[in-house]
ModelCIF file with pLDDT and N, C-alpha, C, O atoms, coordinates in Angstrom:
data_MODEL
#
_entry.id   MODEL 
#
_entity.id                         1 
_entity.type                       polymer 
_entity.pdbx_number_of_molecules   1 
#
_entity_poly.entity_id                      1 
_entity_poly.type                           'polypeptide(L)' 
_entity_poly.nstd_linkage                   no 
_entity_poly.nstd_monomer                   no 
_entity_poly.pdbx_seq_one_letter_code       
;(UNK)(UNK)(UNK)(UNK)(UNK)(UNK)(UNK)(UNK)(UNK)(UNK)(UNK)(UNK)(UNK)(UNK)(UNK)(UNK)
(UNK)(UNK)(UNK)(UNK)(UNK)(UNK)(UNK)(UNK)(UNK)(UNK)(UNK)(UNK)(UNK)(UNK)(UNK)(UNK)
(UNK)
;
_entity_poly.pdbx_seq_one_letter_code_can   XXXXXXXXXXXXXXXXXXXXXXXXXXXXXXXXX 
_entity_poly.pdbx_strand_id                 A 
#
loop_
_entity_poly_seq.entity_id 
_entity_poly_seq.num 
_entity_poly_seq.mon_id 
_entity_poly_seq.hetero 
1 1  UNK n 
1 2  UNK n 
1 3  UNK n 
1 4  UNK n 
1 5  UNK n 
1 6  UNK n 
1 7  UNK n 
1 8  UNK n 
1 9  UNK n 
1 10 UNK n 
1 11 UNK n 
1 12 UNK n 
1 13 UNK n 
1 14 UNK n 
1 15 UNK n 
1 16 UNK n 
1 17 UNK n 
1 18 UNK n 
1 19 UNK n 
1 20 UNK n 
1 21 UNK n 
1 22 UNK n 
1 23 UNK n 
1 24 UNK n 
1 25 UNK n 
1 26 UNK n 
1 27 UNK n 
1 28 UNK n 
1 29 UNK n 
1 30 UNK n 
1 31 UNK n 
1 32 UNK n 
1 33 UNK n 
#
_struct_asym.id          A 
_struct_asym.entity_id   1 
#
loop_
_ma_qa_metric.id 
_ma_qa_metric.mode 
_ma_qa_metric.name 
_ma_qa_metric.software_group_id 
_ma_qa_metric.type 
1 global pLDDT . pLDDT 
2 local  pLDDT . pLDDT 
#
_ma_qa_metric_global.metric_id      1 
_ma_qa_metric_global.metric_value   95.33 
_ma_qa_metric_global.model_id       1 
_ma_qa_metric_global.ordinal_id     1 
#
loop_
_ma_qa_metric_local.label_asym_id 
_ma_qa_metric_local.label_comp_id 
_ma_qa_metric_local.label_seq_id 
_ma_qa_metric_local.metric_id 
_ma_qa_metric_local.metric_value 
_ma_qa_metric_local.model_id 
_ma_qa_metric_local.ordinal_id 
A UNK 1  2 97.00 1 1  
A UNK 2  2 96.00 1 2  
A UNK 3  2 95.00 1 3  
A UNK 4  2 97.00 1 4  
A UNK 5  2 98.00 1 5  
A UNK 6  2 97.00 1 6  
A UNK 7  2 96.00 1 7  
A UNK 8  2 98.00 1 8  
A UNK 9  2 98.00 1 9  
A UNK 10 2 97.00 1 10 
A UNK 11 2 97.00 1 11 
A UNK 12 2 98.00 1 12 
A UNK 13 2 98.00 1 13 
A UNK 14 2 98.00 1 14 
A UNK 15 2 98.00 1 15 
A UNK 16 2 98.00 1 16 
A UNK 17 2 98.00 1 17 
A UNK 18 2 98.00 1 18 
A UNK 19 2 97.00 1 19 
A UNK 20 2 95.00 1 20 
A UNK 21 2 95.00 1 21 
A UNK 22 2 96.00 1 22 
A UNK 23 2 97.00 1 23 
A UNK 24 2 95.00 1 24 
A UNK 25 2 95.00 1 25 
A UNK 26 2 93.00 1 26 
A UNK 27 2 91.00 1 27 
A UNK 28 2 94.00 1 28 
A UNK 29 2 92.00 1 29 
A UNK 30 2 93.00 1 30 
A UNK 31 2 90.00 1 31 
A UNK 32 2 86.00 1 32 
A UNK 33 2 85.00 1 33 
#
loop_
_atom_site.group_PDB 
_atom_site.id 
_atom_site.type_symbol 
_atom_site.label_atom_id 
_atom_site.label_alt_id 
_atom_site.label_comp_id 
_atom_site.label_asym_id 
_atom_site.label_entity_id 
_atom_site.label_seq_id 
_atom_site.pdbx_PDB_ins_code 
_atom_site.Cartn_x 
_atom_site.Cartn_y 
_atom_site.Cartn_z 
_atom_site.occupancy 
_atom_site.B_iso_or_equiv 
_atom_site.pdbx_formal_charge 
_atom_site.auth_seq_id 
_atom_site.auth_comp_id 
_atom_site.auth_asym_id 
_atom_site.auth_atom_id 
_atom_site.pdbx_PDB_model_num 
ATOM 1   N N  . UNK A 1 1  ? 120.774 37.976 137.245 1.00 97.00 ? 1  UNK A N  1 
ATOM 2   C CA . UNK A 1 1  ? 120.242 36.931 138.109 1.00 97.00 ? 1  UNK A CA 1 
ATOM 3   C C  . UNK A 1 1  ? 121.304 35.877 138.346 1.00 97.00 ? 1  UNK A C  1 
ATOM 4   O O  . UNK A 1 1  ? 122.268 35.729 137.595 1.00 97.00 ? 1  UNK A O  1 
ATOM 5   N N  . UNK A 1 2  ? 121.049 35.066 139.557 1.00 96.00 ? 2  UNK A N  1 
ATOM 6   C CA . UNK A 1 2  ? 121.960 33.952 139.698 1.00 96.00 ? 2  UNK A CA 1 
ATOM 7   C C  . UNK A 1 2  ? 121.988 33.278 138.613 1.00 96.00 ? 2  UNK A C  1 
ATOM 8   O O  . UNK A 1 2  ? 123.087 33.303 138.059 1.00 96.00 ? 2  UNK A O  1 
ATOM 9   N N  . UNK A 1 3  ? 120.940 32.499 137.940 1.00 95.00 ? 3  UNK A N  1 
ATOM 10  C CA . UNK A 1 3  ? 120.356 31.895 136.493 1.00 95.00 ? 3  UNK A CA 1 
ATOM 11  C C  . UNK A 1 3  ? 121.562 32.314 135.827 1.00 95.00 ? 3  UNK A C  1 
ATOM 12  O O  . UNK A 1 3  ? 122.427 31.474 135.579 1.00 95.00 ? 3  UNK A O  1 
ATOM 13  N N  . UNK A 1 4  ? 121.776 34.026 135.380 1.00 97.00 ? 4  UNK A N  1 
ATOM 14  C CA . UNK A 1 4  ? 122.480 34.294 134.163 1.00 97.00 ? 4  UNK A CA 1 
ATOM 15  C C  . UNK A 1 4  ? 123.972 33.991 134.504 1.00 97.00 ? 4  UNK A C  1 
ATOM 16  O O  . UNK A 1 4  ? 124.685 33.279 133.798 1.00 97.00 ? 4  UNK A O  1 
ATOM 17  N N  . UNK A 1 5  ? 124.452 34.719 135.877 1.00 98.00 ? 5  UNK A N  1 
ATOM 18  C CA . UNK A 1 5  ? 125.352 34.173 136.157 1.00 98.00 ? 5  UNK A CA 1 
ATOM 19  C C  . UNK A 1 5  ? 126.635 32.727 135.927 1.00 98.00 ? 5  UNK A C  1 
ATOM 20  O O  . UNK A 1 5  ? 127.807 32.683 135.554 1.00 98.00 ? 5  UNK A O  1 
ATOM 21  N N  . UNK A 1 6  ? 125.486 31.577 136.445 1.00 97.00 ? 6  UNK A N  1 
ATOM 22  C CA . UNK A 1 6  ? 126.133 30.274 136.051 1.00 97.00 ? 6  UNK A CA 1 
ATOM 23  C C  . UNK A 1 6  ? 126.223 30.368 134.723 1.00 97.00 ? 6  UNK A C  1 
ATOM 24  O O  . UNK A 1 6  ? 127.182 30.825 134.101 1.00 97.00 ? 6  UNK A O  1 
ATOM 25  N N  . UNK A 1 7  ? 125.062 29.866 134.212 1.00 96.00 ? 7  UNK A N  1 
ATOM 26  C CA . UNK A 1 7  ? 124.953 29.961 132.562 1.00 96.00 ? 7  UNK A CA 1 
ATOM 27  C C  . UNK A 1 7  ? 125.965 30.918 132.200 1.00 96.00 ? 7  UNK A C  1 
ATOM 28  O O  . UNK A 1 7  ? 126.299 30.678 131.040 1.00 96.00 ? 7  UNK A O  1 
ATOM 29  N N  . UNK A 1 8  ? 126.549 31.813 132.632 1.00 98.00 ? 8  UNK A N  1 
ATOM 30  C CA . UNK A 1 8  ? 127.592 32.784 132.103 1.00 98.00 ? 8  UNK A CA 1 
ATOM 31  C C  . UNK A 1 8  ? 128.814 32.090 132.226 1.00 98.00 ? 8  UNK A C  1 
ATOM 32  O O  . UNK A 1 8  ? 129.636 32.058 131.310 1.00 98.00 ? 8  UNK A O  1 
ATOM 33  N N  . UNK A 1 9  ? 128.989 31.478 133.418 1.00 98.00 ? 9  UNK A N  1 
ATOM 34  C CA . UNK A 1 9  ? 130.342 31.231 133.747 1.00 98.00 ? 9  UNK A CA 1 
ATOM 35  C C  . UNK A 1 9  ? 130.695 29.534 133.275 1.00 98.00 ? 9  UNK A C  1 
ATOM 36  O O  . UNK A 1 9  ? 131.814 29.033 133.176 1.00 98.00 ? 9  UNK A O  1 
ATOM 37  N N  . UNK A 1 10 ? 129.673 29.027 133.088 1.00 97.00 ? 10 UNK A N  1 
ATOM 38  C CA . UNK A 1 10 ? 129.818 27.348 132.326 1.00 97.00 ? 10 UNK A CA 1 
ATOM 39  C C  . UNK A 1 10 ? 130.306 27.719 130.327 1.00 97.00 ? 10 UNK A C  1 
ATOM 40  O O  . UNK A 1 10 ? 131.043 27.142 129.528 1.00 97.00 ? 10 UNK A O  1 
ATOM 41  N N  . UNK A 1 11 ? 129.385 28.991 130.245 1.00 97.00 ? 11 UNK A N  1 
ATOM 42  C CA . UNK A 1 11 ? 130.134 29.558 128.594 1.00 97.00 ? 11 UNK A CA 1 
ATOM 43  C C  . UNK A 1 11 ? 131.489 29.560 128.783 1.00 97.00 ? 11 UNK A C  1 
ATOM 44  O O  . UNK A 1 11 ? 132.179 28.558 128.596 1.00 97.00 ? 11 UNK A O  1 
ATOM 45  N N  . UNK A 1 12 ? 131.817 30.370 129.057 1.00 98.00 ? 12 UNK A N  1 
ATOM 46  C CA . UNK A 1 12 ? 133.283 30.902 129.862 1.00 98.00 ? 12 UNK A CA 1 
ATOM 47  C C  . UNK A 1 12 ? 134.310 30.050 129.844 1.00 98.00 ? 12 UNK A C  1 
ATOM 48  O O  . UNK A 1 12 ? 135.295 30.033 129.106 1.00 98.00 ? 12 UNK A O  1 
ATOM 49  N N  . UNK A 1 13 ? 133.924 29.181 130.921 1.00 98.00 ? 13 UNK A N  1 
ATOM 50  C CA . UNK A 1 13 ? 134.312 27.699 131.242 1.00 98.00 ? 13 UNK A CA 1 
ATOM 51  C C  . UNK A 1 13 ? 134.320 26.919 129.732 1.00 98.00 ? 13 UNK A C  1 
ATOM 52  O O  . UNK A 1 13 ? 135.217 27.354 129.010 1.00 98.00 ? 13 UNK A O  1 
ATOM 53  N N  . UNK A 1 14 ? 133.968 26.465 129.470 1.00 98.00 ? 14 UNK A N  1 
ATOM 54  C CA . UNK A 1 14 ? 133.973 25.552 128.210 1.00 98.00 ? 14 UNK A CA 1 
ATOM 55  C C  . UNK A 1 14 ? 134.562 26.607 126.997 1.00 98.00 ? 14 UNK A C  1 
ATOM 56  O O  . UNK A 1 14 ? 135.013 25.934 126.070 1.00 98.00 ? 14 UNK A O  1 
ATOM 57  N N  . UNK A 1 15 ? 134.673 27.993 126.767 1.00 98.00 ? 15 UNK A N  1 
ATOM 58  C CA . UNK A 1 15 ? 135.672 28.552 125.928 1.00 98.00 ? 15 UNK A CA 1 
ATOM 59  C C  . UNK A 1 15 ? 136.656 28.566 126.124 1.00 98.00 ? 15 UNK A C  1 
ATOM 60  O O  . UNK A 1 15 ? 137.292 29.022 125.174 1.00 98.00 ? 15 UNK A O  1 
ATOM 61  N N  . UNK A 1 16 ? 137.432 28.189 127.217 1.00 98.00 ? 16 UNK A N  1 
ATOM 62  C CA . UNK A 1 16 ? 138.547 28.283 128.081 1.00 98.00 ? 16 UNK A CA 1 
ATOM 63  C C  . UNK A 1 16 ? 139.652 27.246 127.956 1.00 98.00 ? 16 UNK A C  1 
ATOM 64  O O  . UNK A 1 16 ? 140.851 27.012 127.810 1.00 98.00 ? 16 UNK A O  1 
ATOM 65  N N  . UNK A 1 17 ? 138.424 26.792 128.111 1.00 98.00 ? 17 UNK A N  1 
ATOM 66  C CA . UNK A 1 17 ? 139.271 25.189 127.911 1.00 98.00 ? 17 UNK A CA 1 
ATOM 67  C C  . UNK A 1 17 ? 139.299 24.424 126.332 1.00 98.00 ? 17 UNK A C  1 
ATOM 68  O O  . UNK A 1 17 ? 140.211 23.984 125.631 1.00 98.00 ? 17 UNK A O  1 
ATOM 69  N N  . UNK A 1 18 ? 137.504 24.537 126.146 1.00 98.00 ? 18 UNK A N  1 
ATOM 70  C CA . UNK A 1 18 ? 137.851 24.277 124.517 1.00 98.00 ? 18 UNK A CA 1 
ATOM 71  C C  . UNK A 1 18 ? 137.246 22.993 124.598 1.00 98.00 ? 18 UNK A C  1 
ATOM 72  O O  . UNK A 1 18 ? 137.456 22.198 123.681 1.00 98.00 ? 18 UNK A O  1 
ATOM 73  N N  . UNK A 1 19 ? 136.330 22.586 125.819 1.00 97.00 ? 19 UNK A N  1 
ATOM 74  C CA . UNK A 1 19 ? 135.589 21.336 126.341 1.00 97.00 ? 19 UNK A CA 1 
ATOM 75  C C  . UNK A 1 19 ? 134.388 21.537 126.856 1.00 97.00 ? 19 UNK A C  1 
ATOM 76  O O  . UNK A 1 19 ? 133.930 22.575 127.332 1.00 97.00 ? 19 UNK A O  1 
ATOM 77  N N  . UNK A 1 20 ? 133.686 20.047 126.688 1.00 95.00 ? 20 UNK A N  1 
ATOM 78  C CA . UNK A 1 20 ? 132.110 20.537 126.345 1.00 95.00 ? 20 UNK A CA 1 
ATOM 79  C C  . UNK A 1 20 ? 131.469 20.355 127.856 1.00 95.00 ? 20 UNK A C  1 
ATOM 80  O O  . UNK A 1 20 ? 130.732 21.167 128.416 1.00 95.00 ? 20 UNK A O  1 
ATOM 81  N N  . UNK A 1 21 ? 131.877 19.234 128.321 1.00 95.00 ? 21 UNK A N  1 
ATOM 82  C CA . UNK A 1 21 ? 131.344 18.340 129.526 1.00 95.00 ? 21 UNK A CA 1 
ATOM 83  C C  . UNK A 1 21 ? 131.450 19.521 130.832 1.00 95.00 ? 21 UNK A C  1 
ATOM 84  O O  . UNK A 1 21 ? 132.250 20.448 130.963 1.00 95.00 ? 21 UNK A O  1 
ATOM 85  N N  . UNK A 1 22 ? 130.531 19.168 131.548 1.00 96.00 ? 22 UNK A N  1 
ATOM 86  C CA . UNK A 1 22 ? 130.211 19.649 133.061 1.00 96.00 ? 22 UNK A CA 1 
ATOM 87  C C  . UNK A 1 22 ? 129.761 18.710 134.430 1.00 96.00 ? 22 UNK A C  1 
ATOM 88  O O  . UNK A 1 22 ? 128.800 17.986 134.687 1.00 96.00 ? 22 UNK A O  1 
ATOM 89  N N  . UNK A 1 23 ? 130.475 18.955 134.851 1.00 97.00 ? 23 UNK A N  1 
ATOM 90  C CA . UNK A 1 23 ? 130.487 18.554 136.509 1.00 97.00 ? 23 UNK A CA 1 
ATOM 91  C C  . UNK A 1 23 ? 129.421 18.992 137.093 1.00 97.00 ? 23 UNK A C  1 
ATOM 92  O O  . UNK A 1 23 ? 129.277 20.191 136.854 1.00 97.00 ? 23 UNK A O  1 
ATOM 93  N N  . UNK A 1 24 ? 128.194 18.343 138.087 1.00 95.00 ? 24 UNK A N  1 
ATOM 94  C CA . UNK A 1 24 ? 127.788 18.966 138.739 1.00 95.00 ? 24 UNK A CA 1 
ATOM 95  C C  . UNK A 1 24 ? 127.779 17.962 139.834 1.00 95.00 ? 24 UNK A C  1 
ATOM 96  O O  . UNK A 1 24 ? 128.429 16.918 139.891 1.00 95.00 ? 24 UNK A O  1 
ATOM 97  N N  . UNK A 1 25 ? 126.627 18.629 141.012 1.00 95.00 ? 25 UNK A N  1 
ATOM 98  C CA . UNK A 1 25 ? 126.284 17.468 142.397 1.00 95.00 ? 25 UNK A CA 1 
ATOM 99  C C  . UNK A 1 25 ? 125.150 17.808 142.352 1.00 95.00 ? 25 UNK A C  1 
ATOM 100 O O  . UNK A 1 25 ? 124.661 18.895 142.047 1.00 95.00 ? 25 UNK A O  1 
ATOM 101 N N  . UNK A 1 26 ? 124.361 16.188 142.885 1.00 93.00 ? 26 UNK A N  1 
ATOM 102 C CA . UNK A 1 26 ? 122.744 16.245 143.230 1.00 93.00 ? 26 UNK A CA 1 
ATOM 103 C C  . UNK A 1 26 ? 122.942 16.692 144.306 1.00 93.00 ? 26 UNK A C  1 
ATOM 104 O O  . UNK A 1 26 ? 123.849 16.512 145.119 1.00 93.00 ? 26 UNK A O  1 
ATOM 105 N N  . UNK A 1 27 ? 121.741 17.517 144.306 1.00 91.00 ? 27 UNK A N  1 
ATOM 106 C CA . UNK A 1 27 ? 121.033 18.151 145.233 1.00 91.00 ? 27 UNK A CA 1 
ATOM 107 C C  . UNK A 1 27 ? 121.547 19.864 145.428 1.00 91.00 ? 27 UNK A C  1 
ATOM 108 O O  . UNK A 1 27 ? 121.077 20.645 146.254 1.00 91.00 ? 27 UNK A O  1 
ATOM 109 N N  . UNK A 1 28 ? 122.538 20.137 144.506 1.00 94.00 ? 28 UNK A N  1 
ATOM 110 C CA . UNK A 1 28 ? 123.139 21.823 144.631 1.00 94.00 ? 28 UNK A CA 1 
ATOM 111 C C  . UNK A 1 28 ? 122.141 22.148 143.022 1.00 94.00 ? 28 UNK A C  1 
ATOM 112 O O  . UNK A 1 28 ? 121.765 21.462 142.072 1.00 94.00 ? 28 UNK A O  1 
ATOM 113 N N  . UNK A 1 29 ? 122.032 23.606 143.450 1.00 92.00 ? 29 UNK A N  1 
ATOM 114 C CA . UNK A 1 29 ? 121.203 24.008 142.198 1.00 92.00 ? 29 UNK A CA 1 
ATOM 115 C C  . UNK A 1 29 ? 121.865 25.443 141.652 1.00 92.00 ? 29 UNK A C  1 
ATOM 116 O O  . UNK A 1 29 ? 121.940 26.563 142.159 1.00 92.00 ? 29 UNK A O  1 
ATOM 117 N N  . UNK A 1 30 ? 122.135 25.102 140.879 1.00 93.00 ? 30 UNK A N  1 
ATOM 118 C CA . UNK A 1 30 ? 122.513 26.582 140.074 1.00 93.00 ? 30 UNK A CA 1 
ATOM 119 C C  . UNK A 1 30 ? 121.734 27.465 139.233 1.00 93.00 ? 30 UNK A C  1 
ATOM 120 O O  . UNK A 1 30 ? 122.223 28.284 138.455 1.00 93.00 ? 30 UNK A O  1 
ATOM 121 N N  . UNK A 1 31 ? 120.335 27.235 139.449 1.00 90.00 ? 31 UNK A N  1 
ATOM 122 C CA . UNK A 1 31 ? 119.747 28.334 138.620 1.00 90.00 ? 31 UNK A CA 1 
ATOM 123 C C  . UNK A 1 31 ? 118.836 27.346 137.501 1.00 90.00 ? 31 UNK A C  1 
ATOM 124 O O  . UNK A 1 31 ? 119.039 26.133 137.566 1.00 90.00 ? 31 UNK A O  1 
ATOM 125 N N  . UNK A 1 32 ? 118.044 27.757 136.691 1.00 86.00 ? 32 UNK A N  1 
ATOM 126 C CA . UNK A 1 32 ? 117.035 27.014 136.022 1.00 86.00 ? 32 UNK A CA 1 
ATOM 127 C C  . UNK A 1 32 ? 118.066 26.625 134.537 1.00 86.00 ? 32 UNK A C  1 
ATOM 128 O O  . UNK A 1 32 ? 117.474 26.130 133.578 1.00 86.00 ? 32 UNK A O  1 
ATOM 129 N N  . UNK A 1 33 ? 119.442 26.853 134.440 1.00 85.00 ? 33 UNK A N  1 
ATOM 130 C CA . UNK A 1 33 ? 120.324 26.732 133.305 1.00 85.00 ? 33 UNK A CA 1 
ATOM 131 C C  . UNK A 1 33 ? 119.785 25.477 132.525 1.00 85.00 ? 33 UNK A C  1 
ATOM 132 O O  . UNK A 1 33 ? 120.339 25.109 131.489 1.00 85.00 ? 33 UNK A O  1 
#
């Protein structure tokens, strides 16, 4: 699902780097994460 997707790629993201914080914008939706 799109859902698992993000949630997949914000893990990812934050192992990568080794950082916790996330960026987003009101009103875009990524899934029920």
């Amino acid at each position: 699902s799109g859902t698992e997707a993000t949630m997949s790629a914000l893990r990812l993201a934050r192992g990568f780097t080794g950082r916790s914080v996330v960026v987003k914008f009101a009103g875009c939706y990524h899934g029920h994460v």
